[in-house]
PDB file of N, CA and C in Angstrom:
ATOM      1  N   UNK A   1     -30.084  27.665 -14.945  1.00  0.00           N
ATOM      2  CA  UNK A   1     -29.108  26.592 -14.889  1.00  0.00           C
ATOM      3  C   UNK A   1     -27.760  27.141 -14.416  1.00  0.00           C
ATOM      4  N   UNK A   2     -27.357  26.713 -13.501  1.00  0.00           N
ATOM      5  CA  UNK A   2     -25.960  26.733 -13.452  1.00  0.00           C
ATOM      6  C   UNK A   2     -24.778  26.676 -14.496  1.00  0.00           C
ATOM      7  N   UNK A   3     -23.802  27.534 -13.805  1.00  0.00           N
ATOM      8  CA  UNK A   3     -21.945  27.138 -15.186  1.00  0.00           C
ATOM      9  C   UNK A   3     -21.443  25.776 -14.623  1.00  0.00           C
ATOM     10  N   UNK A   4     -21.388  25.387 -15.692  1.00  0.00           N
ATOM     11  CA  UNK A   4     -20.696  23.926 -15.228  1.00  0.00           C
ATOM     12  C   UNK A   4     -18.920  24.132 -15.375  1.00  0.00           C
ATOM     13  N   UNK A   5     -18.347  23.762 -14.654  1.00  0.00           N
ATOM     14  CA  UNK A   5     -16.597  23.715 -14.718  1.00  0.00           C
ATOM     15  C   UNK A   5     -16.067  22.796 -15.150  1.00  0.00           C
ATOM     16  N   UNK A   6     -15.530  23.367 -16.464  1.00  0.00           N
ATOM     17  CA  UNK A   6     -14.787  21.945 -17.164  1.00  0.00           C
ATOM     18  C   UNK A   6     -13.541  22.073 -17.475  1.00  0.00           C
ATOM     19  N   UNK A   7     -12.440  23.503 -15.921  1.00  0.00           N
ATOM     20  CA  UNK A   7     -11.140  22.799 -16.302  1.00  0.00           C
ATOM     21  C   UNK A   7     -10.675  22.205 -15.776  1.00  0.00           C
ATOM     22  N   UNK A   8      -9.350  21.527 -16.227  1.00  0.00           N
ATOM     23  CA  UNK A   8      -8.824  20.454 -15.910  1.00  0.00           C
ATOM     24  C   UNK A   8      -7.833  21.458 -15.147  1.00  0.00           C
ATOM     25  N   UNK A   9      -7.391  20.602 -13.366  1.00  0.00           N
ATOM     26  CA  UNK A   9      -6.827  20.912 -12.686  1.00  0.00           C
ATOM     27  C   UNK A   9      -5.791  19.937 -12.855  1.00  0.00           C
ATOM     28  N   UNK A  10      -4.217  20.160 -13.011  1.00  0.00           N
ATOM     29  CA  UNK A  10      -3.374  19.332 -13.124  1.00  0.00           C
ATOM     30  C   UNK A  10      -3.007  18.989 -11.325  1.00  0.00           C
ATOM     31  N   UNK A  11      -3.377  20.322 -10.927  1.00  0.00           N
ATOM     32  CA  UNK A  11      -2.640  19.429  -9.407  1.00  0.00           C
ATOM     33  C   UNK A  11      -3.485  19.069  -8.924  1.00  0.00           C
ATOM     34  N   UNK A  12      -4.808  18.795  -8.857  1.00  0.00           N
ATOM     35  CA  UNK A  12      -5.930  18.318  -8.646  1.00  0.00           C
ATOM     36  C   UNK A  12      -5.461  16.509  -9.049  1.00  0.00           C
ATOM     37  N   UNK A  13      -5.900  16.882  -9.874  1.00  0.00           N
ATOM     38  CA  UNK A  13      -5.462  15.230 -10.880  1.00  0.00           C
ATOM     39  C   UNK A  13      -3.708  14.411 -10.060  1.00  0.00           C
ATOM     40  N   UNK A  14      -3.211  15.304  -9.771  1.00  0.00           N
ATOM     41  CA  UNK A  14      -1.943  14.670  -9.439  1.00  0.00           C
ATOM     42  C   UNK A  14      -2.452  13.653  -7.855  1.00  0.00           C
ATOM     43  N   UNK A  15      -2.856  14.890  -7.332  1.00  0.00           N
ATOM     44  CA  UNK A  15      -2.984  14.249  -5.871  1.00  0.00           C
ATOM     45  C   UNK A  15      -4.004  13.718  -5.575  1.00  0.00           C
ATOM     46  N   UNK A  16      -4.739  13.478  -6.661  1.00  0.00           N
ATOM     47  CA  UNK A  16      -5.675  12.520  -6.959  1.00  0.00           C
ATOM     48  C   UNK A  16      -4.873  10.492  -7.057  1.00  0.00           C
ATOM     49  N   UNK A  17      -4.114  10.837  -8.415  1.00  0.00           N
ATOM     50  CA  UNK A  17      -3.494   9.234  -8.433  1.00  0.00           C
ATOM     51  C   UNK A  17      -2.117   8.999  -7.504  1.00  0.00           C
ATOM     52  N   UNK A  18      -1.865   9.761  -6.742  1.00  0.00           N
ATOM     53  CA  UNK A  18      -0.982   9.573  -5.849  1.00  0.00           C
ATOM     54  C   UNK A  18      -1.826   9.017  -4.858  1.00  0.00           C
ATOM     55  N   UNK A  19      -2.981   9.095  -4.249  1.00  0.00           N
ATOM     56  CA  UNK A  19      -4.015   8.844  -3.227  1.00  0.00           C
ATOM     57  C   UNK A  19      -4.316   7.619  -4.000  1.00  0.00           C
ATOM     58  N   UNK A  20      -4.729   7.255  -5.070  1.00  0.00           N
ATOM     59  CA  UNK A  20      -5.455   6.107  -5.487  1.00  0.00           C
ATOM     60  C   UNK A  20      -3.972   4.703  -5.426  1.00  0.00           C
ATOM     61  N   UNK A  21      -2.955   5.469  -6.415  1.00  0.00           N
ATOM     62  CA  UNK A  21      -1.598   4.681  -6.254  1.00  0.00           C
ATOM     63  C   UNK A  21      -1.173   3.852  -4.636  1.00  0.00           C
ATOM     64  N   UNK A  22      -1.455   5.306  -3.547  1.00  0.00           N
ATOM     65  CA  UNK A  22      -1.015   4.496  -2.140  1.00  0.00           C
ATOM     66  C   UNK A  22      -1.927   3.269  -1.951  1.00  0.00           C
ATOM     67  N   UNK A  23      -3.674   3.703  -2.017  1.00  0.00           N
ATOM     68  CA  UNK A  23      -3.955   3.036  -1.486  1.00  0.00           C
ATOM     69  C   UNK A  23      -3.819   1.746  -2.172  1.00  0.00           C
ATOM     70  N   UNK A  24      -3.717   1.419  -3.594  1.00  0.00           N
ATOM     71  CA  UNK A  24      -3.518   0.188  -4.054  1.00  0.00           C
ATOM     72  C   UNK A  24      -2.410  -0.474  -3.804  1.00  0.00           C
ATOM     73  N   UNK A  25      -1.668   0.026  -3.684  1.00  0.00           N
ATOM     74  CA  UNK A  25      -0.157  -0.035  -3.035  1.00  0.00           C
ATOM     75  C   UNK A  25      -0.560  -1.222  -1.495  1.00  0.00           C
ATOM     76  N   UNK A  26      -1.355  -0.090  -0.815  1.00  0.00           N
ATOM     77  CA  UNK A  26      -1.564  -0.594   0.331  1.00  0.00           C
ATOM     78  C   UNK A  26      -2.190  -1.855   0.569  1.00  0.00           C
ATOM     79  N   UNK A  27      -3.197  -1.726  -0.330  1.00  0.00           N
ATOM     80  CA  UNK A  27      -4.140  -2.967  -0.603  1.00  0.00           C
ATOM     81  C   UNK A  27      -3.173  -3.875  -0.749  1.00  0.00           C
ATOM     82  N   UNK A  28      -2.284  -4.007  -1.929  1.00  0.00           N
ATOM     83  CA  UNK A  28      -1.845  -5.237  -2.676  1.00  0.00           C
ATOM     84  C   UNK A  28      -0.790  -5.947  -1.611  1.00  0.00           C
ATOM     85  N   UNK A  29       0.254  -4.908  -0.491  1.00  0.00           N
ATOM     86  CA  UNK A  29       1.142  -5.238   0.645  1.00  0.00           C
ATOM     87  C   UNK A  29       0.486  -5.712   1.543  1.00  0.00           C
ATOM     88  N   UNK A  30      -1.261  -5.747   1.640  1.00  0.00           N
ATOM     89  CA  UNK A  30      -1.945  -6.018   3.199  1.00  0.00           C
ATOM     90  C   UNK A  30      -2.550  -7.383   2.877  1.00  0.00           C
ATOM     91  N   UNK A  31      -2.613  -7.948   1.335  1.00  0.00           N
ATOM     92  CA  UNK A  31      -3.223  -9.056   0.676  1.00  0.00           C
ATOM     93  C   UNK A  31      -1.897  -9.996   0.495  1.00  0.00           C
ATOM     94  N   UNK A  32      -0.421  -9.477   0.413  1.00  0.00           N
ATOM     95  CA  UNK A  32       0.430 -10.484   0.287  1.00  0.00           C
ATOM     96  C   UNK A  32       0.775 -11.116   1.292  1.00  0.00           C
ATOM     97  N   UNK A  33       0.900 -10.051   2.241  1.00  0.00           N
ATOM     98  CA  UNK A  33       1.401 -10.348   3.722  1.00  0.00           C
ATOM     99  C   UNK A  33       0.095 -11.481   4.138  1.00  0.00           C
ATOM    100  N   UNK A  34      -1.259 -11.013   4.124  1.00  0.00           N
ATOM    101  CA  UNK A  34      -1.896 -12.313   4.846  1.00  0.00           C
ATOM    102  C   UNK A  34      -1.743 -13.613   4.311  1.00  0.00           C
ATOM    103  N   UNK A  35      -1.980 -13.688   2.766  1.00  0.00           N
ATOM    104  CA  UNK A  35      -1.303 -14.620   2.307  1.00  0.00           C
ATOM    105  C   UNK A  35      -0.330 -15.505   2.322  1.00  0.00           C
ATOM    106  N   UNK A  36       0.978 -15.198   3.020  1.00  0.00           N
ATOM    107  CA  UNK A  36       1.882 -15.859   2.600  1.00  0.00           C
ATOM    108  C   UNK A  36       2.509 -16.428   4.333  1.00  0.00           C
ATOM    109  N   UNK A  37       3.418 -17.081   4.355  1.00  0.00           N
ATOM    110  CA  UNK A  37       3.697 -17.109   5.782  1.00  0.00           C
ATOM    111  C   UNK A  37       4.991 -16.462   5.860  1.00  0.00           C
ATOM    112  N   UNK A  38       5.298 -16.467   7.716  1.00  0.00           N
ATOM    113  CA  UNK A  38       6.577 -15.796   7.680  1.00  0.00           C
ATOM    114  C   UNK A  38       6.583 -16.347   9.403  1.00  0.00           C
ATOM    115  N   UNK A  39       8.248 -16.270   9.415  1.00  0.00           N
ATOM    116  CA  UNK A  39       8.563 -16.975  10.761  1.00  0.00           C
ATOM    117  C   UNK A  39       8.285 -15.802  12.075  1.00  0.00           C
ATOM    118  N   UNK A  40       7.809 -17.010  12.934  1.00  0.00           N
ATOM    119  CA  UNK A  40       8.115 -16.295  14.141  1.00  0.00           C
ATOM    120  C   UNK A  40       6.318 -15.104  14.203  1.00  0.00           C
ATOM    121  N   UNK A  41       6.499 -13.959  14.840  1.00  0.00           N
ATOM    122  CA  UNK A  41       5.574 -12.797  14.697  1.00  0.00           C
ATOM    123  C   UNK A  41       6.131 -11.929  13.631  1.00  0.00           C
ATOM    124  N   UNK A  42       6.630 -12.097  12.379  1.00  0.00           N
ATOM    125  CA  UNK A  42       6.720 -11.152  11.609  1.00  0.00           C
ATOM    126  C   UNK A  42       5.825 -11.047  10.820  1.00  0.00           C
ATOM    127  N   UNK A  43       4.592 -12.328  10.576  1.00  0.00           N
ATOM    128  CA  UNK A  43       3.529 -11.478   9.759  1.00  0.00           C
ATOM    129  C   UNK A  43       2.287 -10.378  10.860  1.00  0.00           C
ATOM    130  N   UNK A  44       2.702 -10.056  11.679  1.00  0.00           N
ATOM    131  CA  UNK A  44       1.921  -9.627  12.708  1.00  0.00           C
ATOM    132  C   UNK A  44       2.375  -8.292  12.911  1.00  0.00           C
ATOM    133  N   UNK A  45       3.514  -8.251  12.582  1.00  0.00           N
ATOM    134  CA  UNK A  45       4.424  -6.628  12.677  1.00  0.00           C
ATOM    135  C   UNK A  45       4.215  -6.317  11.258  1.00  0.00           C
ATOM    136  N   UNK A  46       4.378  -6.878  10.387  1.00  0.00           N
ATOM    137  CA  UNK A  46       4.153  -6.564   8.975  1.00  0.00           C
ATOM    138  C   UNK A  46       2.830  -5.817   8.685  1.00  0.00           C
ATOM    139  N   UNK A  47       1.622  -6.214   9.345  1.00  0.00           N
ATOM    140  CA  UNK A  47       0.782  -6.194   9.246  1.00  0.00           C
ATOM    141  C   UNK A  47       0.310  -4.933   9.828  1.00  0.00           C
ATOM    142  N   UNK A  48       0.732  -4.588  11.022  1.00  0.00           N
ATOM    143  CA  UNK A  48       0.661  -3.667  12.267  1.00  0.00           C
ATOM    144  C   UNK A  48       1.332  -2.178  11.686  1.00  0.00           C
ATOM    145  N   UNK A  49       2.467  -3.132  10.842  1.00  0.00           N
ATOM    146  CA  UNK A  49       3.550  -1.443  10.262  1.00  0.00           C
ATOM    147  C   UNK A  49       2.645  -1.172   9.047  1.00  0.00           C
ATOM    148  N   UNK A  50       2.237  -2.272   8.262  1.00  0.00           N
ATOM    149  CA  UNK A  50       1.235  -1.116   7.359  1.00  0.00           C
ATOM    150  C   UNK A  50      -0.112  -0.720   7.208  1.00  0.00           C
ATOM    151  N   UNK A  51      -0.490  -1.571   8.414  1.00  0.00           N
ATOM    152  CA  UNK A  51      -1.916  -0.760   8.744  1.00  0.00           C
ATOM    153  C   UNK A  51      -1.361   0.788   9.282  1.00  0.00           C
ATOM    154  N   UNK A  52      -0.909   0.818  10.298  1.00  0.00           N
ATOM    155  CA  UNK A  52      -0.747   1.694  11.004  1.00  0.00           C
ATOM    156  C   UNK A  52       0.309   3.299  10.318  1.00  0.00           C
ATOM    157  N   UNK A  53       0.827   2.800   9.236  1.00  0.00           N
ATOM    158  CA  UNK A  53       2.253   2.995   8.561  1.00  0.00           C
ATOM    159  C   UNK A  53       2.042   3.174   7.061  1.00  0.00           C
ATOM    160  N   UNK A  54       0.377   3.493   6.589  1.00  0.00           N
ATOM    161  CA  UNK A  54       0.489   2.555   5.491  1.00  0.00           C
ATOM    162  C   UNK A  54       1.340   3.293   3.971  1.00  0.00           C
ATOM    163  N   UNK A  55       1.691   4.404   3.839  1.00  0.00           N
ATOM    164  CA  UNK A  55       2.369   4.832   2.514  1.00  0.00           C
ATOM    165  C   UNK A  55       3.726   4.252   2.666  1.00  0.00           C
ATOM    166  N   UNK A  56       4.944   4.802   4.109  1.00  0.00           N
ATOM    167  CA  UNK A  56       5.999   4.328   4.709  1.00  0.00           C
ATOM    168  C   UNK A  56       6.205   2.725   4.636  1.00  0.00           C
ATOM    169  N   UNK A  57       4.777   1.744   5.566  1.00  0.00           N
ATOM    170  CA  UNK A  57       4.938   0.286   6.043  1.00  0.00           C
ATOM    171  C   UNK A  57       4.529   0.017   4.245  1.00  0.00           C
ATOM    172  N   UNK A  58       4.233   0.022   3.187  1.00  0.00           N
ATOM    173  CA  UNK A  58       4.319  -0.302   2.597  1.00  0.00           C
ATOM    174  C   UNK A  58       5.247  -0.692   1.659  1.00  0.00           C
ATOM    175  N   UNK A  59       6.379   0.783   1.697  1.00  0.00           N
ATOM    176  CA  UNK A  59       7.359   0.981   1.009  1.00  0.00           C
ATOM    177  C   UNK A  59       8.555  -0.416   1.276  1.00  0.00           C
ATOM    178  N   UNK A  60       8.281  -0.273   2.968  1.00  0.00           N
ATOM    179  CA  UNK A  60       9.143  -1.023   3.442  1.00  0.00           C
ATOM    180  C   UNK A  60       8.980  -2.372   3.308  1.00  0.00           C
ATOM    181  N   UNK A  61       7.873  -2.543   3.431  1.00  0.00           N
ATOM    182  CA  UNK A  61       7.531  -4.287   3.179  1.00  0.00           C
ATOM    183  C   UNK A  61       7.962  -4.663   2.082  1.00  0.00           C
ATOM    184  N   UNK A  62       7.737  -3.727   0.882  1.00  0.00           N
ATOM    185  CA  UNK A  62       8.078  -4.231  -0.364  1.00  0.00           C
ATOM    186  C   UNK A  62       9.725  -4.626  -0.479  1.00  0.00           C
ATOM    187  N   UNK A  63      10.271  -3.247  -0.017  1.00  0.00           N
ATOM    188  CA  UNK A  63      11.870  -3.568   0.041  1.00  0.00           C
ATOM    189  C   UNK A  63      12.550  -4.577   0.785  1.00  0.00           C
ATOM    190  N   UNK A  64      12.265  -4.580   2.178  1.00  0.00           N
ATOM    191  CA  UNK A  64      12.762  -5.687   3.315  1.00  0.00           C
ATOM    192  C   UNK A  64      11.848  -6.777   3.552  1.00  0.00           C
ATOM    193  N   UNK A  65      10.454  -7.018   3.574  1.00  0.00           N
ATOM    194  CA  UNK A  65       9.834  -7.534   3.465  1.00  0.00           C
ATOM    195  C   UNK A  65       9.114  -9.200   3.225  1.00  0.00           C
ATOM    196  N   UNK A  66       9.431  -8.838   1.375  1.00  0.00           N
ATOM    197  CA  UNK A  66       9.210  -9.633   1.098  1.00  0.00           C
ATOM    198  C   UNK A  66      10.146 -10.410   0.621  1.00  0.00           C
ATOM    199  N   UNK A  67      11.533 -10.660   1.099  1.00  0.00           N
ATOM    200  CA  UNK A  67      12.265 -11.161   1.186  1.00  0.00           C
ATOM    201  C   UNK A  67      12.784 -11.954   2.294  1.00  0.00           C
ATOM    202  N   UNK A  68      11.498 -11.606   3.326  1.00  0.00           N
ATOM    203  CA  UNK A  68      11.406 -12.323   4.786  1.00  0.00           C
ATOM    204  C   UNK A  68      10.163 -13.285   4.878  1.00  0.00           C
ATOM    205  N   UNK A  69      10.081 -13.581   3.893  1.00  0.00           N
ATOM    206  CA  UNK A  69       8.258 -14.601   3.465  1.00  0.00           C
ATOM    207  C   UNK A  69       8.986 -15.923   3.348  1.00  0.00           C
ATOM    208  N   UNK A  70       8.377 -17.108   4.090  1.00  0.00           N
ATOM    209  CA  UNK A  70       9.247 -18.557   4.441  1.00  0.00           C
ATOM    210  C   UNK A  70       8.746 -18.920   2.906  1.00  0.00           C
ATOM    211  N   UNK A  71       9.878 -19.970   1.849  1.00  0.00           N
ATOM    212  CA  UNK A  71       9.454 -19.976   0.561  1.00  0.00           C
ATOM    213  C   UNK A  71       8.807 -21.138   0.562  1.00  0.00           C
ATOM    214  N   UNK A  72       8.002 -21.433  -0.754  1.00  0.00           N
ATOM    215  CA  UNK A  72       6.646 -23.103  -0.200  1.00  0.00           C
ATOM    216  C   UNK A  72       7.636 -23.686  -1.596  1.00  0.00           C
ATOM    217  N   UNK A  73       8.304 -25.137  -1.120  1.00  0.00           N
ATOM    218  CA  UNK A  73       8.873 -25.435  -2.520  1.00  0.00           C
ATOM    219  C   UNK A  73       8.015 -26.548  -2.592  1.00  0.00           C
TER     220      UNK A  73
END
């Protein structure tokens, strides 16, 4: 039988939920944006910056973003 390895790597583990964090990150900015509307081609650049962009186009959408989404009253 083989040694099995049971330590715990802290930087292992780090850059582990930093990878899981973006991509949910990414997910949740690529699900609002289709969702919602926005004037003109900005859900199309939105879309383009965080596919293409996605840790950066995410950051940004969140900050500038979604404050550019037409509101449904």
């Amino acid at each position: 039988m083989g040694k099995i390895n049971t330590e715990f790597s802290l930087g292992l583990f780090t850059w582990q939920a930093i990878i899981i964090v973006s991509v949910l990150l990414w997910m949740y900015c690529l699900l609002d944006i289709l969702k919602n509307k926005f004037e003109q081609n900005d859900k199309l650049i939105w879309i383009l910056l965080v596919i293409f962009l996605p840790t950066l186009g995410s950051i940004l959408y969140l900050s500038i973003g979604r404050n550019k989404k037409i509101k449904n009253n």
